[in-house]
N, C-alpha and C. Protein backbone atom coordinates (compact mmCIF):
# COMPACT_ATOMS: atom_id res chain seq x y z
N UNK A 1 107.14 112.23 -13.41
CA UNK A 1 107.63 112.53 -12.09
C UNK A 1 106.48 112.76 -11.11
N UNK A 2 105.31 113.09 -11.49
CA UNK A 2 104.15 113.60 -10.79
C UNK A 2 103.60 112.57 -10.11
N UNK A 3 103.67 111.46 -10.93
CA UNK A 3 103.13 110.09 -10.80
C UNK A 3 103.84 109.40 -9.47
N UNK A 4 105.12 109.35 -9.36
CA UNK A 4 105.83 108.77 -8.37
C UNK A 4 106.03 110.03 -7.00
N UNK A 5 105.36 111.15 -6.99
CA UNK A 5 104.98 111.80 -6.05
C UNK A 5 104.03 111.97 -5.18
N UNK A 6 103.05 111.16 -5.79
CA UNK A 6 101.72 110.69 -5.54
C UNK A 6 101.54 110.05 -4.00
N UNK A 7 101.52 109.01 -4.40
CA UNK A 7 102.23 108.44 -3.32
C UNK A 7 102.45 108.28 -1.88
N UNK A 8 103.80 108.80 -2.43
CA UNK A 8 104.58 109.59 -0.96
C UNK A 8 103.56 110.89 -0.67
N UNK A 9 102.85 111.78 -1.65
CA UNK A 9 101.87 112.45 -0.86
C UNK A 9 101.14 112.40 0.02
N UNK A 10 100.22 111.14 -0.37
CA UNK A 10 99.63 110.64 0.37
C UNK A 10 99.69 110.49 1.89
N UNK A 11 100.88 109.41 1.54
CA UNK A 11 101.42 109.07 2.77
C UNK A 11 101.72 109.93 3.93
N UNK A 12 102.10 111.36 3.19
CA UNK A 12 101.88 112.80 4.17
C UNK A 12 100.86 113.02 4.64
N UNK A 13 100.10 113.07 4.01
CA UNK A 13 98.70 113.70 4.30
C UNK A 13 97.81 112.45 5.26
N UNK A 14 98.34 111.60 5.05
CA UNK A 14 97.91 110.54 6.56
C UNK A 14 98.63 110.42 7.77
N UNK A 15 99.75 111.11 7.47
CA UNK A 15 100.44 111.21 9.17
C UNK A 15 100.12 112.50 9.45
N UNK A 16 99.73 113.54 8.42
CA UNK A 16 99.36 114.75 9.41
C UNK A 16 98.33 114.95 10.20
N UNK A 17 98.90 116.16 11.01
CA UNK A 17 98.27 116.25 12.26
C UNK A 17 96.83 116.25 12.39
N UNK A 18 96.05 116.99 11.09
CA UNK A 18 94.65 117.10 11.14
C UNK A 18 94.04 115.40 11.00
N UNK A 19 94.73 114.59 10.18
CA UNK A 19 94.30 113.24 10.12
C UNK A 19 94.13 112.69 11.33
N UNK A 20 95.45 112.97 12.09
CA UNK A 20 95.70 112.01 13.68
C UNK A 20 94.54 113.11 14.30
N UNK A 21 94.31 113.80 14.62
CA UNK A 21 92.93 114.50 15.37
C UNK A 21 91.73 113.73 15.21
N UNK A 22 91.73 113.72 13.77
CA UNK A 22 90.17 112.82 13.01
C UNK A 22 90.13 111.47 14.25
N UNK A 23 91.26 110.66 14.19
CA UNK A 23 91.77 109.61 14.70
C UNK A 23 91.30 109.28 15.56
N UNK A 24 91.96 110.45 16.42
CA UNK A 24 91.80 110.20 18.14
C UNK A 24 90.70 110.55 18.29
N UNK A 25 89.69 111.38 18.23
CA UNK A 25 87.84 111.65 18.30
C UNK A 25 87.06 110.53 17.87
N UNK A 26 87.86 109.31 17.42
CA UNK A 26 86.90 108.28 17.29
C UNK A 26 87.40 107.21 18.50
N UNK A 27 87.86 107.31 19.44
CA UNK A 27 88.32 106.68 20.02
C UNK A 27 87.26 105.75 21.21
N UNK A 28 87.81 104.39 21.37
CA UNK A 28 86.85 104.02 21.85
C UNK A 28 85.79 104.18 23.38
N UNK A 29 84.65 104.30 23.47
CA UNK A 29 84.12 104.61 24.71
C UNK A 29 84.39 103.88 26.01
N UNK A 30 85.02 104.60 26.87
CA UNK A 30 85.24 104.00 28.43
C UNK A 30 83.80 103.25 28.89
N UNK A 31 82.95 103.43 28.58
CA UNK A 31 81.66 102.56 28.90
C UNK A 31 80.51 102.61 28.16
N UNK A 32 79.82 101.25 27.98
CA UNK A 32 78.49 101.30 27.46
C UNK A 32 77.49 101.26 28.19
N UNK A 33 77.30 101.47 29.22
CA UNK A 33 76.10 101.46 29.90
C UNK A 33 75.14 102.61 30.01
N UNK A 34 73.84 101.85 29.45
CA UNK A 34 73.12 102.53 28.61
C UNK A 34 72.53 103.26 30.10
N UNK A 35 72.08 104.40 29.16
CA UNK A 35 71.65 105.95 30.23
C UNK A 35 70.23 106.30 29.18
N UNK A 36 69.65 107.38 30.34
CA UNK A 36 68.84 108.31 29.64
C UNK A 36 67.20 107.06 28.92
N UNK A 37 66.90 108.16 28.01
CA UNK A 37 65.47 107.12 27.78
C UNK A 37 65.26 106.01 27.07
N UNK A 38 66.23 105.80 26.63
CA UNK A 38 66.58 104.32 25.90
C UNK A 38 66.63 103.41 26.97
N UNK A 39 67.26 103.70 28.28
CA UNK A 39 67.69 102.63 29.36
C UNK A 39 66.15 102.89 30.13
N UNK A 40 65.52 103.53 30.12
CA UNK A 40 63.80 103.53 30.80
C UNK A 40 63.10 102.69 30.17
N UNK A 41 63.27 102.76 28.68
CA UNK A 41 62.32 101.98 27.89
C UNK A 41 62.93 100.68 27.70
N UNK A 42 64.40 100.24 28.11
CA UNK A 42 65.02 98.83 28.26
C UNK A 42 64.33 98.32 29.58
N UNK A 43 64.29 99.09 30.80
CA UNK A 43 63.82 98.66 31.95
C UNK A 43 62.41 98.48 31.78
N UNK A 44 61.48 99.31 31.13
CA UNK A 44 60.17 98.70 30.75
C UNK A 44 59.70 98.27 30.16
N UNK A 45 60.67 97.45 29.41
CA UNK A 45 60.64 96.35 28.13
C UNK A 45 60.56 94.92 29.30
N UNK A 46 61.58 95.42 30.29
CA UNK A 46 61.98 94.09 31.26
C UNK A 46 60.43 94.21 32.02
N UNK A 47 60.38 95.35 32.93
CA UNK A 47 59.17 94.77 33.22
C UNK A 47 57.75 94.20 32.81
N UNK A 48 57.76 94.81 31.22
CA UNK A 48 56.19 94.11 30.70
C UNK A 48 56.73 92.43 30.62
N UNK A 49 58.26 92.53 30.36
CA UNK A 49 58.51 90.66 30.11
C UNK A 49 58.21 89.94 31.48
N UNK A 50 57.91 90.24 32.91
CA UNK A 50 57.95 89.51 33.69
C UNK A 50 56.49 89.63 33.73
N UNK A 51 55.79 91.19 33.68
CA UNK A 51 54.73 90.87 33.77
C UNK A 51 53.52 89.53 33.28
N UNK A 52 54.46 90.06 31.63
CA UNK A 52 53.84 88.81 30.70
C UNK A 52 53.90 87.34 30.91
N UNK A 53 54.87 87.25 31.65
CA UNK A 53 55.03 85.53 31.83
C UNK A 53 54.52 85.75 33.27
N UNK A 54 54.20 86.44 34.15
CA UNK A 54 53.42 85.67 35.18
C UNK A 54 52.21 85.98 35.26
N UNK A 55 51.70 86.83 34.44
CA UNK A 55 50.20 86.60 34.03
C UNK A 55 50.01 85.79 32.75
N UNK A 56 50.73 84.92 32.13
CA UNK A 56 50.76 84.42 31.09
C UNK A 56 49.76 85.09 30.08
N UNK A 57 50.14 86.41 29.81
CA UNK A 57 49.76 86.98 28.66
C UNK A 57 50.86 86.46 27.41
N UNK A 58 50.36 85.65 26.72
CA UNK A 58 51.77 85.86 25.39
C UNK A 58 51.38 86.53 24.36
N UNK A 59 50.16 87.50 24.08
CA UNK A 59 49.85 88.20 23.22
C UNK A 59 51.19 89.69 23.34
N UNK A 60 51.16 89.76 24.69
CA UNK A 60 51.49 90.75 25.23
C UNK A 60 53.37 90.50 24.85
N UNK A 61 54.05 89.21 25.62
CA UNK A 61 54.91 88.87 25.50
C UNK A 61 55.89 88.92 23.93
N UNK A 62 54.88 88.43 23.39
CA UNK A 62 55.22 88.25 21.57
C UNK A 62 55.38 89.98 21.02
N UNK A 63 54.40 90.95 22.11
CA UNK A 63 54.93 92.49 21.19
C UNK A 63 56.72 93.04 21.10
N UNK A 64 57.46 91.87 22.38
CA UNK A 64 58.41 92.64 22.79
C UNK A 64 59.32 91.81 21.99
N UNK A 65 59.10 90.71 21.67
CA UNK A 65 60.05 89.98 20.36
C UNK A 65 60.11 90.65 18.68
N UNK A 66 61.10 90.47 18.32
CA UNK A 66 61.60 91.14 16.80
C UNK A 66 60.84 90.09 15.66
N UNK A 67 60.97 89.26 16.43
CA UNK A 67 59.84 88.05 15.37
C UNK A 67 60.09 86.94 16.29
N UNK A 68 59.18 85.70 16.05
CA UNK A 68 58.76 84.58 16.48
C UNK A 68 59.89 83.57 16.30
N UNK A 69 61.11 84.07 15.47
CA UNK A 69 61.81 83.25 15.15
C UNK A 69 62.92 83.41 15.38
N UNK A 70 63.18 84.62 16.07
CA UNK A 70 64.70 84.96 16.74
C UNK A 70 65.41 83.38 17.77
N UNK A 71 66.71 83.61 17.72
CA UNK A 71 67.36 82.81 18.59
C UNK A 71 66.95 82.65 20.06
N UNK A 72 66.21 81.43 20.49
CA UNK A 72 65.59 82.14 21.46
C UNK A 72 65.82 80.35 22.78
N UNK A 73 66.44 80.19 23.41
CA UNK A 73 67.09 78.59 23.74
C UNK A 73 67.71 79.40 25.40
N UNK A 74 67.30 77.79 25.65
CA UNK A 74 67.81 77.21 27.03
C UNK A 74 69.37 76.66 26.64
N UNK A 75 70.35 77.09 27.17
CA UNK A 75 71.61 76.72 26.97
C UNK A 75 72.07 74.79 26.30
N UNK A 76 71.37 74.15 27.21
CA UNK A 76 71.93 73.16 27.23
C UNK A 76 70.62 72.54 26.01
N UNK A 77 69.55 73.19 25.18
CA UNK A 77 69.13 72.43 24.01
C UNK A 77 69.58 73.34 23.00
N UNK A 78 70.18 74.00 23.11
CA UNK A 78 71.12 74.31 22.13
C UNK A 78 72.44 73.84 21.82
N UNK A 79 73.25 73.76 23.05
CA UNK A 79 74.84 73.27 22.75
C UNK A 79 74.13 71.69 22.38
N UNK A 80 73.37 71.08 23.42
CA UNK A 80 73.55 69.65 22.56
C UNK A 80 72.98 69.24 21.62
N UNK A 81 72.08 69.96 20.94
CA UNK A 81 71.31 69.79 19.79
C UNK A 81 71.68 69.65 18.34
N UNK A 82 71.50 68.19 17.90
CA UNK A 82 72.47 67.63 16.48
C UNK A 82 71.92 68.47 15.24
N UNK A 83 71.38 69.07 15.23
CA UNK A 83 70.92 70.49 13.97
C UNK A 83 71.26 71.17 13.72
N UNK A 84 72.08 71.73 14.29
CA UNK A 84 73.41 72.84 14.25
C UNK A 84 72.63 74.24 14.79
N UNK A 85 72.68 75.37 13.75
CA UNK A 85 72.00 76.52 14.01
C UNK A 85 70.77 76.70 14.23
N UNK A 86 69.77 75.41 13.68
CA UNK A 86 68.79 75.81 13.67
C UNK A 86 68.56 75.46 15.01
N UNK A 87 69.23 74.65 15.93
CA UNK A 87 68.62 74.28 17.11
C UNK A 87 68.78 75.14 18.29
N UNK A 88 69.16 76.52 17.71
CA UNK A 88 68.81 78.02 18.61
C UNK A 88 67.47 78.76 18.57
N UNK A 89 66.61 78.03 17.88
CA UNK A 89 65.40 78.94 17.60
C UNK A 89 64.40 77.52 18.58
N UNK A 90 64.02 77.79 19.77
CA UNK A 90 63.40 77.15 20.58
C UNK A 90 62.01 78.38 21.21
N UNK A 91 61.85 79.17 20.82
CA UNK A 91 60.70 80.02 21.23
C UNK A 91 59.42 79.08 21.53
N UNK A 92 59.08 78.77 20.46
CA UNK A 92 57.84 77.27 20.32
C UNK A 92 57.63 76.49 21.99
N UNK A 93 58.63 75.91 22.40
CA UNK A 93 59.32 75.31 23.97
C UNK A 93 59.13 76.34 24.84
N UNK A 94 59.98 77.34 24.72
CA UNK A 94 59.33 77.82 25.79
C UNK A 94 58.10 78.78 25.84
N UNK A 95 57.30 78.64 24.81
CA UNK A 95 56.28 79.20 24.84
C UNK A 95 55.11 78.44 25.70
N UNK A 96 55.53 77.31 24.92
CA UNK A 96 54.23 76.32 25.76
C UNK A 96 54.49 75.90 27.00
N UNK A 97 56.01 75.91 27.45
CA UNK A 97 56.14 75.95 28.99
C UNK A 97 55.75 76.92 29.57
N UNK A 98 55.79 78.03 29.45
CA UNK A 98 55.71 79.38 30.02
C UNK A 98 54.11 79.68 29.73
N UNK A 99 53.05 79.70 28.62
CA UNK A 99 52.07 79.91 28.72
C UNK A 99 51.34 78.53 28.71
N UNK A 100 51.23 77.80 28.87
CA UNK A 100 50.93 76.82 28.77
C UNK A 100 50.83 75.59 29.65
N UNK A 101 52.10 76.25 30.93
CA UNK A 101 52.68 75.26 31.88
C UNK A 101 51.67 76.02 33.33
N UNK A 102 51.79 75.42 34.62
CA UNK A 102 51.32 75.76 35.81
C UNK A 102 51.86 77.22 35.91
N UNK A 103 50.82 78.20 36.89
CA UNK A 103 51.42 79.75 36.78
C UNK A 103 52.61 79.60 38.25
N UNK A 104 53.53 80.78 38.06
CA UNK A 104 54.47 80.89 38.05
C UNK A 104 54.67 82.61 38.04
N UNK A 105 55.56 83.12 39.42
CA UNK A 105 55.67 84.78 39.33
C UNK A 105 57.27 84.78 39.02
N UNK A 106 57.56 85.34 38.07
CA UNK A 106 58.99 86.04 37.56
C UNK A 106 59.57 87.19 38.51
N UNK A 107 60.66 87.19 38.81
CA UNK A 107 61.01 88.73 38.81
C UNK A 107 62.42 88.48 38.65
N UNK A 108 63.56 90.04 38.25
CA UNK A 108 64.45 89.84 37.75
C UNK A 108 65.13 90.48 38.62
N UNK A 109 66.67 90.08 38.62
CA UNK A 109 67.54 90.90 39.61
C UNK A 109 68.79 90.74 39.08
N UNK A 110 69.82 91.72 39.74
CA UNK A 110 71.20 91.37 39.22
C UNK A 110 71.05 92.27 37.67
N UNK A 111 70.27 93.29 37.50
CA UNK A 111 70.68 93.23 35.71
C UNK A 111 71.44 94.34 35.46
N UNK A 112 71.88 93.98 34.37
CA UNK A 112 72.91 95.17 33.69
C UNK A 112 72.88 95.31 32.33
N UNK A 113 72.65 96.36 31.60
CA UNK A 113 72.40 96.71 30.48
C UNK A 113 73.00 97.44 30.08
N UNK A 114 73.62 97.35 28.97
CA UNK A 114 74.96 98.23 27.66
C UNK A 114 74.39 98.09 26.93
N UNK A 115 74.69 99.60 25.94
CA UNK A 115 74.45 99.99 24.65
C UNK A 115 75.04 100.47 23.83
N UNK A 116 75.27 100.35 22.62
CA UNK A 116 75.99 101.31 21.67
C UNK A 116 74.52 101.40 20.04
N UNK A 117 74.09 102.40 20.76
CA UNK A 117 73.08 103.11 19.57
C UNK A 117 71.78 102.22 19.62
N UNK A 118 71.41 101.95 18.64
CA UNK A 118 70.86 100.61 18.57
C UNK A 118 70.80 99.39 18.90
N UNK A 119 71.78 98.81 19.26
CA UNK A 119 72.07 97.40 20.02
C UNK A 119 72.15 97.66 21.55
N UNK A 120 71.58 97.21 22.11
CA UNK A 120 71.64 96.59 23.69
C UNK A 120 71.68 95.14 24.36
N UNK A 121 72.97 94.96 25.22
CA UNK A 121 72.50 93.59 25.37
C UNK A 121 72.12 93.96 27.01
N UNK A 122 71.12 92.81 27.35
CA UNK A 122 70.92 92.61 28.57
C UNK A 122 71.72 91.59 29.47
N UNK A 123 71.91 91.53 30.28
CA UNK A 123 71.85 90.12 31.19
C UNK A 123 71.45 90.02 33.13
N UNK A 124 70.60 89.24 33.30
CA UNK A 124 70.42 89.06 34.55
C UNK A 124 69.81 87.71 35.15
N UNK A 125 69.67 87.77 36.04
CA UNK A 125 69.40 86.51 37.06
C UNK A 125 67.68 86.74 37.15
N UNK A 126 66.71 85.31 36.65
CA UNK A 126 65.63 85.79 36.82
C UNK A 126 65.31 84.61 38.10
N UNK A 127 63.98 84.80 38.86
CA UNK A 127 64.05 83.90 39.85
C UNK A 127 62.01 83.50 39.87
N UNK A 128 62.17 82.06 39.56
CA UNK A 128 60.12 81.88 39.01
C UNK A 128 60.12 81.35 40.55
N UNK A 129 59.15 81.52 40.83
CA UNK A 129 58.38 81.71 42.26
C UNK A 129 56.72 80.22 41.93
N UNK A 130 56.57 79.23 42.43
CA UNK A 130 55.47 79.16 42.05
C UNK A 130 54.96 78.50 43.73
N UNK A 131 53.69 77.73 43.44
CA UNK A 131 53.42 76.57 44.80
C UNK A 131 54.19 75.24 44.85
N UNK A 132 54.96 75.39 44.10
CA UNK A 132 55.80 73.88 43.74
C UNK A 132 57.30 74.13 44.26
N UNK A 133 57.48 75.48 44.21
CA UNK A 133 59.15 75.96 44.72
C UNK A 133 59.60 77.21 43.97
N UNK A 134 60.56 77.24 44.04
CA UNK A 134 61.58 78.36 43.34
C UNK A 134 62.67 77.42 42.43
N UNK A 135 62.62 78.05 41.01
CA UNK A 135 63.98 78.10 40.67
C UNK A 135 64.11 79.40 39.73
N UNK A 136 65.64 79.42 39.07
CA UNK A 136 66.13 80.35 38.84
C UNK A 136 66.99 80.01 37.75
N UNK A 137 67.80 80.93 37.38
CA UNK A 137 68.82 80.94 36.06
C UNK A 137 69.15 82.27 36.02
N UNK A 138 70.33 82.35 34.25
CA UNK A 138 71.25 83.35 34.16
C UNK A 138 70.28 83.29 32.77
N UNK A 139 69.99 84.85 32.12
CA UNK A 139 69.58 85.39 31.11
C UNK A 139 70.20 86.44 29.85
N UNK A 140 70.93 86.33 29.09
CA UNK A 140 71.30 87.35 28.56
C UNK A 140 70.24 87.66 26.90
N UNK A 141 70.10 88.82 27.23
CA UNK A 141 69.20 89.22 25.90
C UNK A 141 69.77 90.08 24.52
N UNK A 142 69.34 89.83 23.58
CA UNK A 142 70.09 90.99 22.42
C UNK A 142 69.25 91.64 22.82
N UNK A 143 69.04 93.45 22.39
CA UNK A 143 67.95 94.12 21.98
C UNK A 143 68.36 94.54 20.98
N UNK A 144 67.09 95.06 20.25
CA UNK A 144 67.44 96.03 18.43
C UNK A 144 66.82 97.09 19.31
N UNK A 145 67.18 98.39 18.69
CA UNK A 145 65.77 99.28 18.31
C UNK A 145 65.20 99.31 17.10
N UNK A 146 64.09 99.06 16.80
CA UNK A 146 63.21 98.81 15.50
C UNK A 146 62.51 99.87 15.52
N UNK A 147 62.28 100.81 14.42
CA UNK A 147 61.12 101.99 13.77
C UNK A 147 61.29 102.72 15.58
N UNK A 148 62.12 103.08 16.38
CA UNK A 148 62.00 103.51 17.69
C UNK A 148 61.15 102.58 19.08
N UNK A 149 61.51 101.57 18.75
CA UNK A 149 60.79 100.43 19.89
C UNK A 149 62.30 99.52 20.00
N UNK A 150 62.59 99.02 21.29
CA UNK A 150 62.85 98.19 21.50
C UNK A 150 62.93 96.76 21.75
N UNK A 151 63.60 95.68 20.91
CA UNK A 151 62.38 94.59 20.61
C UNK A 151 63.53 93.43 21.07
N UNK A 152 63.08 92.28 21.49
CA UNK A 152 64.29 91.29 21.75
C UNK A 152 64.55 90.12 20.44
N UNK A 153 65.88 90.47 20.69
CA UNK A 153 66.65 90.06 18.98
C UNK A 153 66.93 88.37 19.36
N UNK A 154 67.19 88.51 20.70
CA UNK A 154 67.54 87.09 21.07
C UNK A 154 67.84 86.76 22.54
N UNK A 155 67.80 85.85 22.98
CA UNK A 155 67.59 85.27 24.42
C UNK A 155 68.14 83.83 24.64
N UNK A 156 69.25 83.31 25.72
CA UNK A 156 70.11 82.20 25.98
C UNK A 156 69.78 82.45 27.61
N UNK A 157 69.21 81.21 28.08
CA UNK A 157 69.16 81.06 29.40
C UNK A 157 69.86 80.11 30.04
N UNK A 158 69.92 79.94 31.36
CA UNK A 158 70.60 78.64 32.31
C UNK A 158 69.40 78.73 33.03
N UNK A 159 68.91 77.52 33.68
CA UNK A 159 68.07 77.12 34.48
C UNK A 159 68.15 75.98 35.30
N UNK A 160 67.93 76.46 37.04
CA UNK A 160 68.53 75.64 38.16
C UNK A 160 67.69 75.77 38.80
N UNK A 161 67.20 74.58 40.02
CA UNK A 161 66.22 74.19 40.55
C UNK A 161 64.89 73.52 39.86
């Protein structure tokens, strides 16, 4: 008889009230937008990245990547690229465009940054400045936090002009 009481115990002890409390305190957050010193050290993650590409430091650039091999692509050589996954890892490209190519001043605008703990994503509008013209694009970034640093997990751009 103990056996087939079981059960249905259970089943009590998950509709009670102390359970539904547990419940509702996990409930989900009205916003992620990251605050406090995590969002200082996201904003000065962004600025050493513009710094770095318009002084074409990539010693400097490469500290703020998680590795050399993260997902790292211009929208359109990724969607059309016959390789499947691997043809998200383009860092190599734009390395040698970016350090490698005529200089060029970055700056970023439009951004907005959410977090939940460890993960942050970015996204904003960056706009390259050179003697040849202006163009621009849409940026969204992963971030990790790694050992307490913030490092970029991954990067998908659009680029116009």
């Amino acid at each position: 008889m103990t056996r087939k009481l079981l059960p249905a115990m259970a089943l009590l002890l998950a509709l009670s009230p102390c359970c539904q409390a547990q419940a509702a305190s996990t409930s989900v957050p009205s916003s992620f937008e990251s605050t406090g010193v995590d969002r200082l050290a996201i904003e000065a993650l962004l600025d050493t990245y513009t710094r770095s590409v318009s002084t074409k430091d990539q010693a400097l650039f490469e500290t703020l990547l998680l590795d050399k091999q993260i997902p790292f692509s211009d929208v359109y050589s990724a969607i059309d690229a016959p390789d499947g996954p691997a043809a998200t890892h383009h860092y190599d490209a734009f390395r040698r465009g970016v350090f490698g190519g005529p200089p060029f001043t970055q700056k970023f605008q439009d951004i907005h940054i959410t977090q939940d703990g460890p993960l942050a994503q970015v996204s904003l509008v960056f706009v390259n400045t050179s003697p040849a013209g202006t163009s621009w694009g849409w940026k969204t970034l992963q971030l990790l936090k790694a050992s307490g640093h913030w490092k970029i997990a991954s990067e998908f751009y659009t680029g116009h002009g």
